[in-house]
Protein backbone atom coordinates (compact mmCIF):
# COMPACT_ATOMS: atom_id res chain seq x y z
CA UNK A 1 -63.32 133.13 72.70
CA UNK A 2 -61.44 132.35 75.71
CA UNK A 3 -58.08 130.91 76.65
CA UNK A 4 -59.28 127.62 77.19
CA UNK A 5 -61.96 127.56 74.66
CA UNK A 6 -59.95 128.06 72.15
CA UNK A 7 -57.14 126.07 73.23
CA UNK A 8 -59.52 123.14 73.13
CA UNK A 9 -60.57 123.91 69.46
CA UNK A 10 -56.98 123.48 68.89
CA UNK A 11 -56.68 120.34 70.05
CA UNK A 12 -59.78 119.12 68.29
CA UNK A 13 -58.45 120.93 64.96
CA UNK A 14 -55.48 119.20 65.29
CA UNK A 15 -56.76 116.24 66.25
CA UNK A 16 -59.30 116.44 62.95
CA UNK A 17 -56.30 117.27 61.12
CA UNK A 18 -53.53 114.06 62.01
CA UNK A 19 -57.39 111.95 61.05
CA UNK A 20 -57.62 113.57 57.53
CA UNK A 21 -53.59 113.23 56.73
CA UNK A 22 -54.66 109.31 58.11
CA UNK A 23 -57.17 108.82 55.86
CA UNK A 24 -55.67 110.39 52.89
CA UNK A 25 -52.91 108.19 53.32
CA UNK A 26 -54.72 105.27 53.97
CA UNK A 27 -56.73 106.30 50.34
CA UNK A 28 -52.96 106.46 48.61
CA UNK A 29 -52.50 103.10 49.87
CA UNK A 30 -55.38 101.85 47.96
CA UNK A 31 -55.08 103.78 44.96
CA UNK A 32 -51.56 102.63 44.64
CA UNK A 33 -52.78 98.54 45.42
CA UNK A 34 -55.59 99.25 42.48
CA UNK A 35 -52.92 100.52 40.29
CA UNK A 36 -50.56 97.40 40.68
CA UNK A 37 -53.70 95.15 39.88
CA UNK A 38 -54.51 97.52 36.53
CA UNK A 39 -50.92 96.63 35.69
CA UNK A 40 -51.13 93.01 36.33
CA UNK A 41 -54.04 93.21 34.53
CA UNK A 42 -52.28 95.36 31.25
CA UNK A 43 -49.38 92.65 31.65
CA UNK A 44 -51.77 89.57 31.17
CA UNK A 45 -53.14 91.14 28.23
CA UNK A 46 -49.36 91.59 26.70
CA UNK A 47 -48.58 88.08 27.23
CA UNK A 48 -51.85 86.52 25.10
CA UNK A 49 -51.04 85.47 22.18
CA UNK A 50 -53.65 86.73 19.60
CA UNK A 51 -55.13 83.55 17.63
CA UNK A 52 -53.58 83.33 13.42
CA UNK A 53 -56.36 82.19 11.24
CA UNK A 54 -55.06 79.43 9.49
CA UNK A 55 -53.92 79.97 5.82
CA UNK A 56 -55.24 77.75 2.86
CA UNK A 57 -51.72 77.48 1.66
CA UNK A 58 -50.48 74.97 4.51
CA UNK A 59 -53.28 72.88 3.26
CA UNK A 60 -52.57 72.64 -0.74
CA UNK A 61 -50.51 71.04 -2.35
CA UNK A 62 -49.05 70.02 -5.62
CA UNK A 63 -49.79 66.64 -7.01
CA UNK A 64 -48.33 64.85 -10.29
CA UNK A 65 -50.80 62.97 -12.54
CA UNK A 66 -50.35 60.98 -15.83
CA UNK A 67 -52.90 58.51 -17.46
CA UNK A 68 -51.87 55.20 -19.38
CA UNK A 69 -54.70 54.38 -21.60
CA UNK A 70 -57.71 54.09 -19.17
CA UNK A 71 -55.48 54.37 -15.95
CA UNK A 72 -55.05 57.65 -14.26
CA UNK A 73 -52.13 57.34 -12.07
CA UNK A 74 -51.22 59.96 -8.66
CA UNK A 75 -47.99 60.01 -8.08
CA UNK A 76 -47.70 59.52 -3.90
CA UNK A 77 -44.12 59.56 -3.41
CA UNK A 78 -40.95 60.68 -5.34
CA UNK A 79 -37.51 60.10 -3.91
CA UNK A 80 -33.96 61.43 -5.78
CA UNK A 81 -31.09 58.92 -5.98
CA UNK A 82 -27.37 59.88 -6.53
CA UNK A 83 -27.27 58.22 -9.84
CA UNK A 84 -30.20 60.82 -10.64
CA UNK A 85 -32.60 58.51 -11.12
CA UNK A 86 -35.94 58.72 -9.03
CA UNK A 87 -37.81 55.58 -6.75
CA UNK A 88 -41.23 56.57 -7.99
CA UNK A 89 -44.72 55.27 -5.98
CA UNK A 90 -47.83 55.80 -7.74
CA UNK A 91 -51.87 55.08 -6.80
CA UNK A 92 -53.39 53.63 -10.02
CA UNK A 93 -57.07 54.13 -10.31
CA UNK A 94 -59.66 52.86 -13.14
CA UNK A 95 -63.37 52.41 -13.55
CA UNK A 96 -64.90 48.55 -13.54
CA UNK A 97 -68.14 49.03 -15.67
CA UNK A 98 -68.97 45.24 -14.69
CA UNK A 99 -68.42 45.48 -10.39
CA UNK A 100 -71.24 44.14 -8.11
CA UNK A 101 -72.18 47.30 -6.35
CA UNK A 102 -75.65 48.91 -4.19
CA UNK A 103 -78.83 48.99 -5.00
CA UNK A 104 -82.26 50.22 -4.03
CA UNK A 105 -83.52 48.27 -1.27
CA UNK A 106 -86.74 45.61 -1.87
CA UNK A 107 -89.61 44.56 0.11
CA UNK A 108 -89.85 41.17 -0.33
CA UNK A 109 -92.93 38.95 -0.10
CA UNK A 110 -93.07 35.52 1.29
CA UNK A 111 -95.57 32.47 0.70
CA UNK A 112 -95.58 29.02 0.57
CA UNK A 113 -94.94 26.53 3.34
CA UNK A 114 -92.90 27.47 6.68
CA UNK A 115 -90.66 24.77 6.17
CA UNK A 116 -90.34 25.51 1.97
CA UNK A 117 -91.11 29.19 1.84
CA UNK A 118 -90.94 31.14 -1.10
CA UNK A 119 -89.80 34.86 -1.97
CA UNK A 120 -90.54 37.21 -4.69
CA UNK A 121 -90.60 40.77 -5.65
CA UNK A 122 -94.08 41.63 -6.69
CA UNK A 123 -94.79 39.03 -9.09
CA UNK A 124 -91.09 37.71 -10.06
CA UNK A 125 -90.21 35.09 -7.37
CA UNK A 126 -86.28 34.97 -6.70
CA UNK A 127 -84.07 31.86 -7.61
CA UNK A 128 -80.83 30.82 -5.95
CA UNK A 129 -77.26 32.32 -7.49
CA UNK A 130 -75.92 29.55 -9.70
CA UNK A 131 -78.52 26.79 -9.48
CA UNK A 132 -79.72 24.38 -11.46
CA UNK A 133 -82.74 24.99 -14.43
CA UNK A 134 -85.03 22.47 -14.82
CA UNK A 135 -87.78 22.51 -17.44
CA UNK A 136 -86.77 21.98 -21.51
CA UNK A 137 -88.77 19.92 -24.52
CA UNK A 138 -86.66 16.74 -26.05
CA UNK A 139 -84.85 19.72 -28.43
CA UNK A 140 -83.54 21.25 -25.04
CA UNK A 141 -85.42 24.34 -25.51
CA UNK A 142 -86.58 26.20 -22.26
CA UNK A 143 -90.57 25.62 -21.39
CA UNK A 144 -90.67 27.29 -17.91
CA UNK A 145 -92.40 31.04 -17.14
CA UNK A 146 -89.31 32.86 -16.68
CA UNK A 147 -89.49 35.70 -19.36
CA UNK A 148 -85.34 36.07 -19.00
CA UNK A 149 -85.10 32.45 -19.57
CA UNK A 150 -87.42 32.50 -22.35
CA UNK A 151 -85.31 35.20 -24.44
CA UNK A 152 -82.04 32.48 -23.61
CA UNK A 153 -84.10 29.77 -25.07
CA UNK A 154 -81.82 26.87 -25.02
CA UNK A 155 -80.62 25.05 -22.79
CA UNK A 156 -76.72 25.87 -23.55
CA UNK A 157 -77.43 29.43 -23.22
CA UNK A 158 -78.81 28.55 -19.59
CA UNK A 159 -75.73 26.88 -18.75
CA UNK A 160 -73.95 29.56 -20.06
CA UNK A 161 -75.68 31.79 -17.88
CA UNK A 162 -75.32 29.31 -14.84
CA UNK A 163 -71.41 29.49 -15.19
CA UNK A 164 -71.82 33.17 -15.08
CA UNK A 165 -73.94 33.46 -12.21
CA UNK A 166 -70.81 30.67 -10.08
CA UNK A 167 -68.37 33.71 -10.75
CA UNK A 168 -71.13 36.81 -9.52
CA UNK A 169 -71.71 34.37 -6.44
CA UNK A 170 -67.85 34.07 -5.76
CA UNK A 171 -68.00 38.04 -6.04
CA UNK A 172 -70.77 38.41 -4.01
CA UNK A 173 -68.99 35.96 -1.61
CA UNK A 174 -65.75 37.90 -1.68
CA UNK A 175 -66.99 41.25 -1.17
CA UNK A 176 -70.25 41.18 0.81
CA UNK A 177 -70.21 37.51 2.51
CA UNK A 178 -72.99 34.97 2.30
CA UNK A 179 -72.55 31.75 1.07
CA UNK A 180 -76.43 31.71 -0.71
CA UNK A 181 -77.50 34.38 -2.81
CA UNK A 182 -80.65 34.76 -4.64
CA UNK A 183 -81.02 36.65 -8.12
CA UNK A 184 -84.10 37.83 -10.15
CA UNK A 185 -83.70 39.71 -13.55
CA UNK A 186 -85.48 43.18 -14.48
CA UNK A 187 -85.56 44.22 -17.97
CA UNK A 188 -84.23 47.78 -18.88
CA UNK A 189 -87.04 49.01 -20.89
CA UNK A 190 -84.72 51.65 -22.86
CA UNK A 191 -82.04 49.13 -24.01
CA UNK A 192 -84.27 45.72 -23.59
CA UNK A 193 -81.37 44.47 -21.83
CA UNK A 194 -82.05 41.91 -18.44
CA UNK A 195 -80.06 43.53 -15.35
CA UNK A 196 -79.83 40.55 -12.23
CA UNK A 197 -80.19 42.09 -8.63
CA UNK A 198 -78.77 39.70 -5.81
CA UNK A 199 -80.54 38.93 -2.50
CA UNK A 200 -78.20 37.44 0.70
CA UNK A 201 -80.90 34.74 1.12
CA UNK A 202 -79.47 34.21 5.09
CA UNK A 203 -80.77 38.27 5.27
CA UNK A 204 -84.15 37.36 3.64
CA UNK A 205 -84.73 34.63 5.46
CA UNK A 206 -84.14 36.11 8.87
CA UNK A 207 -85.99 39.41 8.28
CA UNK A 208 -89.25 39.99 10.08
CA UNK A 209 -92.52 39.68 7.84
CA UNK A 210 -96.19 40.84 8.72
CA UNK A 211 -99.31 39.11 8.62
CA UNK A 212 -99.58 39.72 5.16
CA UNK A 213 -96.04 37.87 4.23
CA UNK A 214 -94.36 41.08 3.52
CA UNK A 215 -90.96 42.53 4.81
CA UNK A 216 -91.26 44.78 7.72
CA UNK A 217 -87.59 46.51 6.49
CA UNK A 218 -86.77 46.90 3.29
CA UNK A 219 -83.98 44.31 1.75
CA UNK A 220 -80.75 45.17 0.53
CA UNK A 221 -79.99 44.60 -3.23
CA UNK A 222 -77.07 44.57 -5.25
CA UNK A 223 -76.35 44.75 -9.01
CA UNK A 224 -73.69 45.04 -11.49
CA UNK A 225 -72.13 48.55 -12.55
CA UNK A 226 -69.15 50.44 -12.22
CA UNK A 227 -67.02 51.37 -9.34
CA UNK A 228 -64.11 52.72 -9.03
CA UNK A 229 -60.50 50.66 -8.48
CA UNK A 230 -57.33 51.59 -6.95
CA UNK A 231 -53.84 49.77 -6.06
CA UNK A 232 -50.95 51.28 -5.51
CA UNK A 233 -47.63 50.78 -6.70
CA UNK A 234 -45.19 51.35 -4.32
CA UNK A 235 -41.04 52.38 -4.67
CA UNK A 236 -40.93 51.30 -8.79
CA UNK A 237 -36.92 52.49 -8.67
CA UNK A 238 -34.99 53.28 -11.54
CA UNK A 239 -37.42 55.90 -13.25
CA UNK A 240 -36.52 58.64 -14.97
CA UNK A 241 -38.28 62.25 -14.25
CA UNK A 242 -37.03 65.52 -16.25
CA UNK A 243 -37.83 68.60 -15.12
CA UNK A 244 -38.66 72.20 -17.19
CA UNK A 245 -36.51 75.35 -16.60
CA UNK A 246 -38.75 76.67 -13.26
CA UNK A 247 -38.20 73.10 -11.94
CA UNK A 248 -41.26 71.52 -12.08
CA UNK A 249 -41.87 68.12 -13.17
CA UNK A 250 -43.10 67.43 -17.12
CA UNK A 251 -42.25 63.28 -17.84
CA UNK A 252 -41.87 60.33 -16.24
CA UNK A 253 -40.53 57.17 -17.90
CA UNK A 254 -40.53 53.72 -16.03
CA UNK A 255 -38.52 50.81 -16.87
CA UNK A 256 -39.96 47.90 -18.21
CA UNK A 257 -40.33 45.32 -15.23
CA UNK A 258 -39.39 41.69 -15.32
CA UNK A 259 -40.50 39.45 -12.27
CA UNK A 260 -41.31 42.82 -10.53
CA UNK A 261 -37.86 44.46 -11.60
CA UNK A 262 -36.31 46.46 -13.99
CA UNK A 263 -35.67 44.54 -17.52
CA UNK A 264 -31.72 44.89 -18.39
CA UNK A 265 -30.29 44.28 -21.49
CA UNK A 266 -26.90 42.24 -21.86
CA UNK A 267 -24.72 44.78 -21.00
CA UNK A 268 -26.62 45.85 -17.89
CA UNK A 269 -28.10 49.00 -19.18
CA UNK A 270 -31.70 48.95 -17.92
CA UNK A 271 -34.74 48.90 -20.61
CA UNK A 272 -37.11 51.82 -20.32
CA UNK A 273 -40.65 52.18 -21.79
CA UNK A 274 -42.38 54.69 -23.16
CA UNK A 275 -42.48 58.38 -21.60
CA UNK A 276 -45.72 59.91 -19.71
CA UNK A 277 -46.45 63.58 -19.37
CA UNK A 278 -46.86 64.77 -15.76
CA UNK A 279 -49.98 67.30 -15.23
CA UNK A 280 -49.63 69.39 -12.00
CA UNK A 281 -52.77 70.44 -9.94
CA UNK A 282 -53.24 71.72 -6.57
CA UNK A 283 -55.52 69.99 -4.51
CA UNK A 284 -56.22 71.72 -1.44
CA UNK A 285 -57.27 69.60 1.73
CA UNK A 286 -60.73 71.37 2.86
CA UNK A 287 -61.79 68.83 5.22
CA UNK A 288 -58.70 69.48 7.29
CA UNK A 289 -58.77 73.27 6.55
CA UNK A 290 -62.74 73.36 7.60
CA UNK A 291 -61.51 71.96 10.70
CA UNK A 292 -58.24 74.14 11.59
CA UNK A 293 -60.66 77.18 10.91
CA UNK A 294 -63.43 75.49 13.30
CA UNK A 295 -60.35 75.53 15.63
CA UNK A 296 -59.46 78.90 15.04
CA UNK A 297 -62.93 80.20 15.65
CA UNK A 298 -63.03 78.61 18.46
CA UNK A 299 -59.79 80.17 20.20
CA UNK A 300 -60.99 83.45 19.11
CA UNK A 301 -63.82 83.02 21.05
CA UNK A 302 -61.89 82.26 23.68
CA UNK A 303 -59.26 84.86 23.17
CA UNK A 304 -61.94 87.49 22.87
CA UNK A 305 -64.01 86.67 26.00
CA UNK A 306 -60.69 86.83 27.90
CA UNK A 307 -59.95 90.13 26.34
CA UNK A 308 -63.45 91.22 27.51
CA UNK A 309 -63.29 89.80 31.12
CA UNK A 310 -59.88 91.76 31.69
CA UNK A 311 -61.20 94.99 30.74
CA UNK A 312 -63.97 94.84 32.87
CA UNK A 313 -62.13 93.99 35.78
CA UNK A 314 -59.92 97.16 34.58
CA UNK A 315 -63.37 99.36 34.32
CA UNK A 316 -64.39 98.24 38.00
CA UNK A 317 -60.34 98.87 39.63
CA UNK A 318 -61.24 102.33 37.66
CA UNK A 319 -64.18 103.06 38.50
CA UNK A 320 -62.96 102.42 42.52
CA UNK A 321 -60.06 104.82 41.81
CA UNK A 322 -62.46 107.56 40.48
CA UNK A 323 -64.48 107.27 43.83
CA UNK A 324 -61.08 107.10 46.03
CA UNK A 325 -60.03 110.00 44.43
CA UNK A 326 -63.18 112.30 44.59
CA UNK A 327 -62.66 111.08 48.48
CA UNK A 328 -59.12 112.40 48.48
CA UNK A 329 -60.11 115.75 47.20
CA UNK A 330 -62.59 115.98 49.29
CA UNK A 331 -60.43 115.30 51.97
CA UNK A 332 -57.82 117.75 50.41
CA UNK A 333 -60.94 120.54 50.58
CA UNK A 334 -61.26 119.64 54.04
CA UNK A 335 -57.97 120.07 54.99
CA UNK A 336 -57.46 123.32 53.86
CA UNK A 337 -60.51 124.10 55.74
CA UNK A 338 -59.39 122.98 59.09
CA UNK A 339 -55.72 124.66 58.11
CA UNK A 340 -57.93 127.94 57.84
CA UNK A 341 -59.65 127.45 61.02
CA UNK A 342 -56.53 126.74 63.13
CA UNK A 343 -54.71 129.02 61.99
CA UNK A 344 -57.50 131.40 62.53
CA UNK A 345 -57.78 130.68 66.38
CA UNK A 346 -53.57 130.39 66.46
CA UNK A 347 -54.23 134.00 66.21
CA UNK A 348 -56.72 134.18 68.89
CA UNK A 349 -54.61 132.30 71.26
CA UNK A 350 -51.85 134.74 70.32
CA UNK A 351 -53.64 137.81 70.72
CA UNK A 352 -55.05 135.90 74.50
CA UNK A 353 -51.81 135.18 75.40
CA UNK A 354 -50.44 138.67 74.70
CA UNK A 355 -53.54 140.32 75.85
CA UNK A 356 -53.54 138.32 79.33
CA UNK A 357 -49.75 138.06 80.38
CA UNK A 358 -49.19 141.39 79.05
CA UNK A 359 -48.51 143.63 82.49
CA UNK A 360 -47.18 147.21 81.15
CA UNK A 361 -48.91 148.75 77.52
C-alpha cells in the first residue's frame, strides 16, 4: 500500500473510530435516561400503599339486653357518674298482636249507578268503616244478608261492633291517612273467626276500572295483626349497673320514677325497683361490613392494575436497554476491529516512512 493510500485509510479509520466512541456514548446517555425512569418507576411502586381488607372486628360490637315481662329492652347508651351511678338509655321493643298492618292486594269490582256506585270483592260488597246498620225485626235482631252480621245477631252487638270499627278508622286515619275507609269481613275457616280488611275508599274510587267494572291494579288492603313497637327511653339517671370480675356488665336496677323522675323517700335516699340481668351479644354490622369490603375490592382493583401498568412500562424501558446494549457491544466488536486495522497500517506507514526517507542501509 502506498504512502498516501494508507495515510488516507488512517484518516478514515480514525475518522470511523471518534463516530463509534460518539455513538457509544450517545447509547450510555440513553441507557443511563432509561435507568432513571426504571427508578422513578421502582420509587412509585414504594410509595403505594397496598389496600387492608377490612376486619369484621371494627364492625361488632357488644350490646346489653334485658327483658321485663314481654319487653325486651337494648341498652343504647351508658354513661358513668362520679357518685358511681350510671345515666342509662334504653330502646324498648314489644309485639302488638292487634296493629292494623298489610295485606294482599284486591281487585275490586264496581256496579251500580255512576253517581251511587258500588264495590265488592267477588260476591261480598264493602261497607263504610264505622257506619250505620240498618235492617232489625221489632226484637232488634239483625234481618240483613251479611253472614258476619248474622253471627252478631242483635242489634247491641252491632253497635258494639260499630264503636270498634270508630277506633280501627282513627288507626287507619293515624297511620295510613284517609278520612273514609271501607271494611268487609272474611271468615278464617280453621278458627271460624271473622278477620275485617280495610279499603281507603278515596283509592277505590279513583282507580281505573275496565269495561267489565273491574280494577285495572290491584287494591291495597289492610288488616289487623302484629307488628312490632319500639320507643326509646332516653338518659333514665340514677341506675345502678354492677359489673362481674372480667368487667362486664351482669344487672341493671332503675329507680322507680315519679312524674318522670326518680321516687325519693323522706330522707332523700332514692327508691329503686327490682334488678334485671344484662345478656351480652355481639351483633356485627354486615350491611356496613358488605360495603367496606365492596370498597376494598374495589381499591384492589385499582391497586393491582396500577401495579400491572408500572411493570409493563418497566418491561418496555427493559426491553429498550437490552437492544441499546446488544448495539453497544456491537459497537464495542467494532471498535476493536477498526483498533486492529489501524494499528495494522500504523505499521505500514512506519515501515513507508522508514523504507522511503531511509538514505544509507
Amino acid at each position: 500500500m502506498g504512502m498516501a493510500a494508507s495515510q488516507a485509510r488512517f484518516l478514515g479509520l480514525t475518522a470511523r473510530k471518534t463516530n463509534v466512541e460518539y455513538e457509544g456514548q450517545q447509547i450510555n446517555q440513553q441507557r443511563t435516561s432509561l435507568s432513571n425512569q426504571s427508578a422513578n418507576y421502582y420509587n412509585d411502586l414504594l410509595g403505594m400503599t397496598v389496600p387492608v381488607p377490612p376486619s369484621v372486628d371494627n364492625f361488632t360490637k357488644t350490646v346489653y339486653t334485658f327483658d321485663d315481662g314481654a319487653l325486651s329492652n337494648t341498652i343504647t347508651g351508658m354513661i358513668a357518674q362520679a357518685d358511681g351511678t350510671y345515666t342509662v338509655s334504653y330502646l324498648r321493643k314489644w309485639t302488638d298482636d292487634f296493629s292494623i298492618v298489610s295485606a294482599a292486594p284486591s281487585v275490586i269490582t264496581r256496579s251500580g249507578n255512576e253517581d251511587a256506585p258500588k264495590y265488592s270483592i267477588g260476591a261480598k260488597e264493602l261497607r263504610s268503616l264505622g257506619s250505620t246498620i240498618n235492617g232489625y225485626d221489632k226484637d232488634g235482631n239483625y234481618t240483613g244478608d251479611d253472614e258476619y252480621l248474622k253471627s252478631l245477631g242483635t242489634k247491641t252487638e252491632i253497635e258494639k261492633l260499630i264503636e270498634e270499627e270508630k277506633q280501627y278508622l282513627e288507626l287507619l286515619k293515624k297511620n295510613f291517612g284517609g278520612d273514609s275507609w271501607f271494611v268487609r269481613y272474611v271468615k278464617d275457616t280453621s278458627t271460624g273467626e271473622y278477620i275485617p280488611y280495610f279499603y281507603n275508599q278515596n283509592e277505590v274510587r279513583t282507580s281505573s276500572y275496565d269495561g267489565n267494572n273491574h280494577s285495572l291494579s290491584d287494591i291495597h288492603s289492610y288488616t289487623i295483626g302484629s307488628a312490632t313497637r319500639q320507643e326509646e327511653v332516653k338518659a333514665l339517671t340514677d341506675c345502678k349497673i354492677e359489673k362481674d370480675s372480667t368487667g362486664r356488665y351482669i344487672n341493671i336496677t332503675f329507680p322507680e320514677l315519679e312524674n318522670g323522675k326518680p321516687k325519693k323517700n323522706s330522707d332523700g335516699s332514692i327508691i329503686y325497683g327490682p334488678t334485671y340481668s344484662l345478656t351480652t351479644n355481639t351483633i356485627t354490622d354486615q350491611a356496613a361490613y358488605d360495603d367496606a369490603m365492596n370498597q376494598y375490592e374495589y381499591e384492589k382493583y385499582e391497586y393491582d392494575q396500577a401495579i400491572n401498568d408500572i411493570n409493563s412500562k418497566i418491561e418496555i424501558i427493559q426491553a429498550q436497554d437490552k437492544n441499546l446494549e446488544l448495539r453497544l457491544k456491537q459497537l464495542d466488536t467494532e471498535q476493536d476491529a477498526i483498533s486492529q486495522e489501524m494499528e495494522a497500517i500504523q505499521k505500514v506507514i512506519d515501515k513507508n516512512t522508514e523504507s522511503t526517507f531511509k538514505t544509507f542501509g
